[in-house]
N, C-alpha and C. Protein backbone atom coordinates (compact mmCIF):
# COMPACT_ATOMS: atom_id res chain seq x y z
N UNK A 1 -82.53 -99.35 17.66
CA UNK A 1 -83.04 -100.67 17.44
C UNK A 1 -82.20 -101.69 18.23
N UNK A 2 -82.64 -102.43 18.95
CA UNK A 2 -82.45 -103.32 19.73
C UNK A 2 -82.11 -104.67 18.94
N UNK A 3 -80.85 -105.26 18.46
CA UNK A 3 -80.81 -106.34 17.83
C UNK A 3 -79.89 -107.51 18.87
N UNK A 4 -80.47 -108.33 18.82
CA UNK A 4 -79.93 -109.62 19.78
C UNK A 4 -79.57 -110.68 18.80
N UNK A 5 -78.10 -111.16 19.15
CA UNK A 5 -77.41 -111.75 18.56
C UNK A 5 -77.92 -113.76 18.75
N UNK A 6 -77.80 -113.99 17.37
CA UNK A 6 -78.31 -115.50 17.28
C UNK A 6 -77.35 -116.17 18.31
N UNK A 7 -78.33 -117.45 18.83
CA UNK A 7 -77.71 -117.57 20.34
C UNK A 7 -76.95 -119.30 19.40
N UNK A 8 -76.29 -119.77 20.70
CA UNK A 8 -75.12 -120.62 19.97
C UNK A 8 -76.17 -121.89 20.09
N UNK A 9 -76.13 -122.73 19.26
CA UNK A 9 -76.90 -124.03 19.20
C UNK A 9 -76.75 -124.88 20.89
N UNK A 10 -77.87 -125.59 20.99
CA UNK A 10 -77.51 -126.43 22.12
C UNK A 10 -77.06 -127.58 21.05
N UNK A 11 -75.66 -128.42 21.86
CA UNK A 11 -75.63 -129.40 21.70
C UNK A 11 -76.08 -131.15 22.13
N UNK A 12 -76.90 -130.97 23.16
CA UNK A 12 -77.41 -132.08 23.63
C UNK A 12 -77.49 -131.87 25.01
N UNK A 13 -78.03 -133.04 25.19
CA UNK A 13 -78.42 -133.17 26.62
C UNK A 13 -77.49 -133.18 27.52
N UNK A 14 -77.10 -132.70 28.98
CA UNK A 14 -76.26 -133.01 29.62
C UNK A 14 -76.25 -133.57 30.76
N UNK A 15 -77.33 -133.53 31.40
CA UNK A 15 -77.67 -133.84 32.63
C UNK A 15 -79.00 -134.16 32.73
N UNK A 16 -79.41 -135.31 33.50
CA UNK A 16 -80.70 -135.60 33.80
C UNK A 16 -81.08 -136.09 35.44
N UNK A 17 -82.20 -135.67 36.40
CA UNK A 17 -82.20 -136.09 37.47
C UNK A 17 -83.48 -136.14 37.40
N UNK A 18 -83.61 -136.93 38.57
CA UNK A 18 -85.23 -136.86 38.88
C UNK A 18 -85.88 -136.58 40.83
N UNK A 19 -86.44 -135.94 40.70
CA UNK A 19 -87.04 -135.36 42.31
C UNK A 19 -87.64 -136.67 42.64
N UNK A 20 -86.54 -137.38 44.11
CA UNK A 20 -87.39 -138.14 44.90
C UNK A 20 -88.33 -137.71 46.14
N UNK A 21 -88.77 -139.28 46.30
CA UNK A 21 -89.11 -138.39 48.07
C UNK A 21 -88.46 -139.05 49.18
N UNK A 22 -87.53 -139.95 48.94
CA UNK A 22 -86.64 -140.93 49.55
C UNK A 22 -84.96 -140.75 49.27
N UNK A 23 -84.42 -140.15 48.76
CA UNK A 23 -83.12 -140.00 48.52
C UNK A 23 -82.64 -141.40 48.76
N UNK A 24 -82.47 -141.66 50.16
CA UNK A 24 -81.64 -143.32 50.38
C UNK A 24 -82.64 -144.15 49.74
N UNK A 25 -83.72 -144.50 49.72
CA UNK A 25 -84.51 -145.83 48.96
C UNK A 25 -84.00 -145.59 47.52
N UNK A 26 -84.43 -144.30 47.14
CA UNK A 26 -84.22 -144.66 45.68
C UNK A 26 -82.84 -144.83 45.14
N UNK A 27 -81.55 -144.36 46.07
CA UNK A 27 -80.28 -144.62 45.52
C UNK A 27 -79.82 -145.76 45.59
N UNK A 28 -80.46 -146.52 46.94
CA UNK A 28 -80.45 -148.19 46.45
C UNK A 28 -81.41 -149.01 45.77
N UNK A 29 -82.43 -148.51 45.67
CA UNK A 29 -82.97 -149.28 44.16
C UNK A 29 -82.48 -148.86 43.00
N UNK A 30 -81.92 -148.10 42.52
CA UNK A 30 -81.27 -147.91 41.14
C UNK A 30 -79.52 -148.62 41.41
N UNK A 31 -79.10 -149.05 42.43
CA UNK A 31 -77.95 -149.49 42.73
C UNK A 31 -77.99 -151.01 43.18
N UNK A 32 -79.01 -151.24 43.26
CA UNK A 32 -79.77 -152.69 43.65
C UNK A 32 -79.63 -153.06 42.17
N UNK A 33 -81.20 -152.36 41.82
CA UNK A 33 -81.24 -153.27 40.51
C UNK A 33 -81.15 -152.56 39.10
N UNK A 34 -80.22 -151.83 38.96
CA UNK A 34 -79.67 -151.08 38.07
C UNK A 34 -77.95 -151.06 37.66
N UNK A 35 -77.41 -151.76 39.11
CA UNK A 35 -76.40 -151.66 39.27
C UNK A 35 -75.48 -150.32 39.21
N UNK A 36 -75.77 -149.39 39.24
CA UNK A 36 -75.28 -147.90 38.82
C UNK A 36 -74.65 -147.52 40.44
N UNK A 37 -74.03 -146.50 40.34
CA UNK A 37 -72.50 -146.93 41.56
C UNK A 37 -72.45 -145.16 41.26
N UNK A 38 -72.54 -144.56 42.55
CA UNK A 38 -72.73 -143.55 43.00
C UNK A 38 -71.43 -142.95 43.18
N UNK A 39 -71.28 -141.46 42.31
CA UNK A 39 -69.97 -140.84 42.01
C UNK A 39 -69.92 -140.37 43.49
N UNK A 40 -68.38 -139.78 43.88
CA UNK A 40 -68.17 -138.98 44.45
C UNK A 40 -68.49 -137.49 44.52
N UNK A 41 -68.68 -137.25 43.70
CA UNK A 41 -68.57 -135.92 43.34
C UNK A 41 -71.04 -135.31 43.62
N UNK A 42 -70.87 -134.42 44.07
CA UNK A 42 -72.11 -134.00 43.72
C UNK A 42 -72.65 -133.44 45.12
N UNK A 43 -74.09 -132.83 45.36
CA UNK A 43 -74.06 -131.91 46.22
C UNK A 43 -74.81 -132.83 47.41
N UNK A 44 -74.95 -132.22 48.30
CA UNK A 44 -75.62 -133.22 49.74
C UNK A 44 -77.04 -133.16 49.53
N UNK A 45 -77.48 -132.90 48.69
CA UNK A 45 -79.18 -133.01 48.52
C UNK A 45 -79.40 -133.94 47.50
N UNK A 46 -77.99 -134.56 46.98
CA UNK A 46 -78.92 -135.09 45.55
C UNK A 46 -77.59 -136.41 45.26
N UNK A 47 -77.99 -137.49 44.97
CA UNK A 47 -77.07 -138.34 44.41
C UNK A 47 -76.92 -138.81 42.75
N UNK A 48 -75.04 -138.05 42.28
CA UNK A 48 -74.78 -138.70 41.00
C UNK A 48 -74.64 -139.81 40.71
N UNK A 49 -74.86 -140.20 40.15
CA UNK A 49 -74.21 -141.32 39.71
C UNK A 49 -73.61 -141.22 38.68
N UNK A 50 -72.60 -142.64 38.30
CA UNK A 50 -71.21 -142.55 37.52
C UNK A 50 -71.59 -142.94 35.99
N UNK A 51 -72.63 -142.72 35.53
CA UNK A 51 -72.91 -142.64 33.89
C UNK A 51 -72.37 -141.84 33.15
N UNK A 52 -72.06 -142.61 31.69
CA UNK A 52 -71.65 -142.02 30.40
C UNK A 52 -72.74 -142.17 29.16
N UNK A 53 -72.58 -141.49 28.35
CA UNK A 53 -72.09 -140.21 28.33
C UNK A 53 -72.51 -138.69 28.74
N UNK A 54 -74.26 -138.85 30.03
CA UNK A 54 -74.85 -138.33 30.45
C UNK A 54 -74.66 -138.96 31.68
N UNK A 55 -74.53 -137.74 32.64
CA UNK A 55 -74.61 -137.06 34.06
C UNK A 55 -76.41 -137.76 34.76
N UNK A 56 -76.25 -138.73 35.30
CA UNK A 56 -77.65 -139.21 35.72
C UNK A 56 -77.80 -139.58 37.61
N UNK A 57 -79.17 -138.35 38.51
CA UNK A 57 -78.40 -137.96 39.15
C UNK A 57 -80.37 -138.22 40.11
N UNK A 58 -80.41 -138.26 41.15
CA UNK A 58 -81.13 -138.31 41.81
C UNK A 58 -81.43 -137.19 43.07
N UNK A 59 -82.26 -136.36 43.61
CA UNK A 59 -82.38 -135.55 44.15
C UNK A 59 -83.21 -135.03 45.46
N UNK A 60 -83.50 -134.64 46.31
CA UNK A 60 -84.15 -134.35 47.25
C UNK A 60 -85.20 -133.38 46.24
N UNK A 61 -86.68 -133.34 46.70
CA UNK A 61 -88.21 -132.70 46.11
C UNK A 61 -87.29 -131.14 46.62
N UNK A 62 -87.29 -130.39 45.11
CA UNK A 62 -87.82 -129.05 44.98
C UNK A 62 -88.42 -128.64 46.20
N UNK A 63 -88.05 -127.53 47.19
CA UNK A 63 -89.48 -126.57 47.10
C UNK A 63 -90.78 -126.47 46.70
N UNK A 64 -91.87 -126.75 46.77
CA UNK A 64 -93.03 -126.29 46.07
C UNK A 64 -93.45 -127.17 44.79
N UNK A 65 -92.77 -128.55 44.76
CA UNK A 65 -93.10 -129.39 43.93
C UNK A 65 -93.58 -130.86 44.97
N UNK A 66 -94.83 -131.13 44.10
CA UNK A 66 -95.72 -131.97 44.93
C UNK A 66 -95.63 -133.30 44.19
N UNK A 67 -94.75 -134.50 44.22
CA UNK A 67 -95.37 -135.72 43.46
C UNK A 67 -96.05 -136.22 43.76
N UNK A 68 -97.02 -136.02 45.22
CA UNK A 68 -97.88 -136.88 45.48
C UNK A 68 -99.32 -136.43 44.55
N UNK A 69 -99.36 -135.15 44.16
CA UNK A 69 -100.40 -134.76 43.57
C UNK A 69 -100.21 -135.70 41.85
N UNK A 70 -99.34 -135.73 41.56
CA UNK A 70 -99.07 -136.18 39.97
C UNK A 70 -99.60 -138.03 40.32
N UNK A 71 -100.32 -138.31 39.12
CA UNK A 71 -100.54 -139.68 38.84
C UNK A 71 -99.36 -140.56 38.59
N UNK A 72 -98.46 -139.55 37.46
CA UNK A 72 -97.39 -140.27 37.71
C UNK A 72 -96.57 -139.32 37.43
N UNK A 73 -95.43 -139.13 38.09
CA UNK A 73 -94.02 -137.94 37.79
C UNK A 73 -93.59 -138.24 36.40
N UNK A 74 -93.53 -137.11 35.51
CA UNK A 74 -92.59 -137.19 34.47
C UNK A 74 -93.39 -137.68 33.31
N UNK A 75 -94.89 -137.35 33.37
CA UNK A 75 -95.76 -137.72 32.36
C UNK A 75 -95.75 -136.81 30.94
N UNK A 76 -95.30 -137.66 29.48
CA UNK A 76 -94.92 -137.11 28.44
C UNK A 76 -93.62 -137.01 28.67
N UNK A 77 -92.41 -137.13 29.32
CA UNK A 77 -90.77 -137.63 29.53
C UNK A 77 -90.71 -138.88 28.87
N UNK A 78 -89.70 -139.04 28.09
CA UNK A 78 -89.39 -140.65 27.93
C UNK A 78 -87.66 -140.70 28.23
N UNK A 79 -88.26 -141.74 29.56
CA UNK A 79 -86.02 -141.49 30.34
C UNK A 79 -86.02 -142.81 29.66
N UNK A 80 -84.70 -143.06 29.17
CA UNK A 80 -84.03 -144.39 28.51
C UNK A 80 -83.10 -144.26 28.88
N UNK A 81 -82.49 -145.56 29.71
CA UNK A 81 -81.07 -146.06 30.29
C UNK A 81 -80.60 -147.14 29.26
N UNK A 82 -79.44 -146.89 28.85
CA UNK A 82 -78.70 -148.42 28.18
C UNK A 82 -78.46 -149.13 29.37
N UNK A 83 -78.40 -150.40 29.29
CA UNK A 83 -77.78 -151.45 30.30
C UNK A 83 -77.20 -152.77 29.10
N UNK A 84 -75.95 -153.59 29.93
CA UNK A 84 -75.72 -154.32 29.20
C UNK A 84 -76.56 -156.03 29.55
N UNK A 85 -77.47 -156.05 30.71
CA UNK A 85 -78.05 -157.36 31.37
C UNK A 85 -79.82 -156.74 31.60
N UNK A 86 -79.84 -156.48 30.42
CA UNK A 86 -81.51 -156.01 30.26
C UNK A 86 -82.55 -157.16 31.12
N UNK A 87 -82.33 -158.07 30.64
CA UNK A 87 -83.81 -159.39 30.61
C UNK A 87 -83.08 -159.53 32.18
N UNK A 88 -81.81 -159.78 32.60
CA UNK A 88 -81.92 -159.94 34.39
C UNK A 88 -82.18 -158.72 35.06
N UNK A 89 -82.33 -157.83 34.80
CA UNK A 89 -82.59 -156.77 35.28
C UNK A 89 -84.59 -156.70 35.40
N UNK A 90 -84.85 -157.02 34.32
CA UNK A 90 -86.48 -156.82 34.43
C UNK A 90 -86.59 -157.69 35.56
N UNK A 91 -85.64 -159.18 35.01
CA UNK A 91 -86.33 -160.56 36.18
C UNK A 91 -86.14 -160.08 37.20
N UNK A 92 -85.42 -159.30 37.93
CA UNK A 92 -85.08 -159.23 39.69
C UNK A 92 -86.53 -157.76 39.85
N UNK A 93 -86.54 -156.82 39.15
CA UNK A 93 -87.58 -155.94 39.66
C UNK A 93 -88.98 -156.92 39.67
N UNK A 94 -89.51 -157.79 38.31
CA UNK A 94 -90.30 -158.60 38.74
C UNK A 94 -90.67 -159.52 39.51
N UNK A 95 -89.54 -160.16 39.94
CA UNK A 95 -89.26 -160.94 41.49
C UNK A 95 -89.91 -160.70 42.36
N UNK A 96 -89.18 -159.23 42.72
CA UNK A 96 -89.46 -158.61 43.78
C UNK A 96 -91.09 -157.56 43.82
N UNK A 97 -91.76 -158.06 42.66
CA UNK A 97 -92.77 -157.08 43.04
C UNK A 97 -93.05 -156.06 42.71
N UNK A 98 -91.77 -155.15 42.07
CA UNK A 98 -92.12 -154.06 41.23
C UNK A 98 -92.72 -154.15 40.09
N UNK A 99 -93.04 -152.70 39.54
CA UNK A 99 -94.53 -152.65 38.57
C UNK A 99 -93.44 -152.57 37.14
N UNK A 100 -93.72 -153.60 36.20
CA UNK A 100 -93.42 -153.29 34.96
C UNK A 100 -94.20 -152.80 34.24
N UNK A 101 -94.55 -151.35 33.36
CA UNK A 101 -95.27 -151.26 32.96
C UNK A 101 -95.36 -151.56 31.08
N UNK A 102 -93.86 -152.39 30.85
CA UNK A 102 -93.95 -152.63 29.19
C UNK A 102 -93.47 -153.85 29.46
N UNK A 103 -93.96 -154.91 28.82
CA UNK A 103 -93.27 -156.27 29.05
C UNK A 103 -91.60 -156.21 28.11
N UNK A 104 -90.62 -157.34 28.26
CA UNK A 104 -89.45 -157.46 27.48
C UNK A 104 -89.79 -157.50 25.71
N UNK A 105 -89.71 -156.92 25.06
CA UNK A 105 -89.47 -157.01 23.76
C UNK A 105 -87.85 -157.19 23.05
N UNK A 106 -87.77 -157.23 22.18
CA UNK A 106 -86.78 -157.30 20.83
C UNK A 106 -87.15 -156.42 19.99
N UNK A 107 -86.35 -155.26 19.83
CA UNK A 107 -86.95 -154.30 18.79
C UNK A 107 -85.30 -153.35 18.21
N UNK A 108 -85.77 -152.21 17.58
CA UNK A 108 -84.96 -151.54 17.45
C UNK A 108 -83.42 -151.13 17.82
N UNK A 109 -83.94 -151.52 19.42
CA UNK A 109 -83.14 -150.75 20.96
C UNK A 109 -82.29 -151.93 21.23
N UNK A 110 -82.84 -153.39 20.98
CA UNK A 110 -82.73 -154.63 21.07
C UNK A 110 -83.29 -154.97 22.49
N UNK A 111 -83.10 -155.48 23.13
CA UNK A 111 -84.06 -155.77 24.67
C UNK A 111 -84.03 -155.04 25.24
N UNK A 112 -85.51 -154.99 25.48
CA UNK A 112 -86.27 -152.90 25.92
C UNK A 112 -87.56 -153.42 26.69
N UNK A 113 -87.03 -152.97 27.68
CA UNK A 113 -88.98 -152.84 29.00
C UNK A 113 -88.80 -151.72 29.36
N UNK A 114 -90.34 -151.38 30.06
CA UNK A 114 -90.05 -150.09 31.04
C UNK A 114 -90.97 -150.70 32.49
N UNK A 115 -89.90 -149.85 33.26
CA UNK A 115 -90.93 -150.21 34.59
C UNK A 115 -90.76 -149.15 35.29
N UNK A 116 -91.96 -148.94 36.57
CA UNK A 116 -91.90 -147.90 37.44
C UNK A 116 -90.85 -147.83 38.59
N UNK A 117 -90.24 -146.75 38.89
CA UNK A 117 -89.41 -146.59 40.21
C UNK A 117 -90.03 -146.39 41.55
N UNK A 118 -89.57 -146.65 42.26
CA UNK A 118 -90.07 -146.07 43.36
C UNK A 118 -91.26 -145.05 43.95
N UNK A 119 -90.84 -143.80 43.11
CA UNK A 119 -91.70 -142.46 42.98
C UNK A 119 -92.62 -142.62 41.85
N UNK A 120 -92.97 -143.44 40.87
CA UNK A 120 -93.42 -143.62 39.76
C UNK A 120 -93.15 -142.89 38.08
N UNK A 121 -91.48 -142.82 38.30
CA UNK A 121 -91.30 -142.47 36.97
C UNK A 121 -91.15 -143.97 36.12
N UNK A 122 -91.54 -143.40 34.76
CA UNK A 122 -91.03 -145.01 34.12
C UNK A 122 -90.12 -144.33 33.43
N UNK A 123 -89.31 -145.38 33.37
CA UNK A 123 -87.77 -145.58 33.14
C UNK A 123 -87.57 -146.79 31.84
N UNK A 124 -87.13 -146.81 30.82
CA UNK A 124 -87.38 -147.62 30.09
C UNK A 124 -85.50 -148.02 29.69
N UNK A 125 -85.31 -149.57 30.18
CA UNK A 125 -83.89 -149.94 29.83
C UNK A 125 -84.07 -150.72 28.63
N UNK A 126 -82.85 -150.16 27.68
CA UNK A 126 -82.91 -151.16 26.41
C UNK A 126 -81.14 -151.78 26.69
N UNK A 127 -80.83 -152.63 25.60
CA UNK A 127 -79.39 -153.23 25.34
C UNK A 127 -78.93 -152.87 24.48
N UNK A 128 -79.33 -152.38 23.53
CA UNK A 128 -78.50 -152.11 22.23
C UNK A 128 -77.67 -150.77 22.27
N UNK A 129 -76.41 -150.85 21.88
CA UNK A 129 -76.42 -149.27 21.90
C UNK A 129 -76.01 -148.31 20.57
């Protein structure tokens, strides 16, 4: 009898990236208007950045993964960034033209929008932490 031993709990999340199709655009729009400041450390296909207490990291497209086919990348994902300058952060992507797709609220999170990136993930920044 074949018995396999109970496996060890995950403890959380550790890492999160997302497949661009721009590597340089999108590491300066999340460094534009995200302010997030690109670690040293990480491989030549993909840029970390210096977040706590999760590893948040940007990447050159998979092999055999198509975002142009998807309506929108990352549909049923919900990515949430803390930031501490929520409401100037929406104002400069709206400025400029990018797509918000949740207006600024006051809730739970305390000031929380989401808007699209570049590639069309939504990304939703709150303040509270």
């Amino acid at each position: 009898m074949n018995r396999r031993s109970n496996p060890k709990p995950v403890t959380g999340p550790d890492f999160v990236s997302l497949q661009v199709r721009d590597l340089d655009a999108s590491q300066a729009f999340y460094e534009r208007y995200l302010g997030l400041v690109r670690s040293p450390a990480g491989p030549p296909h993909a840029v970390v950045f210096t977040t706590t207490p999760i590893a948040f990291a940007l990447r050159d497209i998979v092999p055999g993964t198509d975002l142009a086919a998807a309506d929108q990348p990352g549909v049923g994902v919900a990515l949430w960034l803390h930031g501490t300058e929520v409401q100037a952060m929406h104002d400069a992507l709206q400025a400029d033209g990018h797509r918000i797709v949740a207006a600024p609220i006051d809730g739970p999170f305390g000031r929380t929008f989401t808007f699209a990136d570049p590639d069309g993930y939504h990304v939703t920044l709150h303040d509270k932490a």
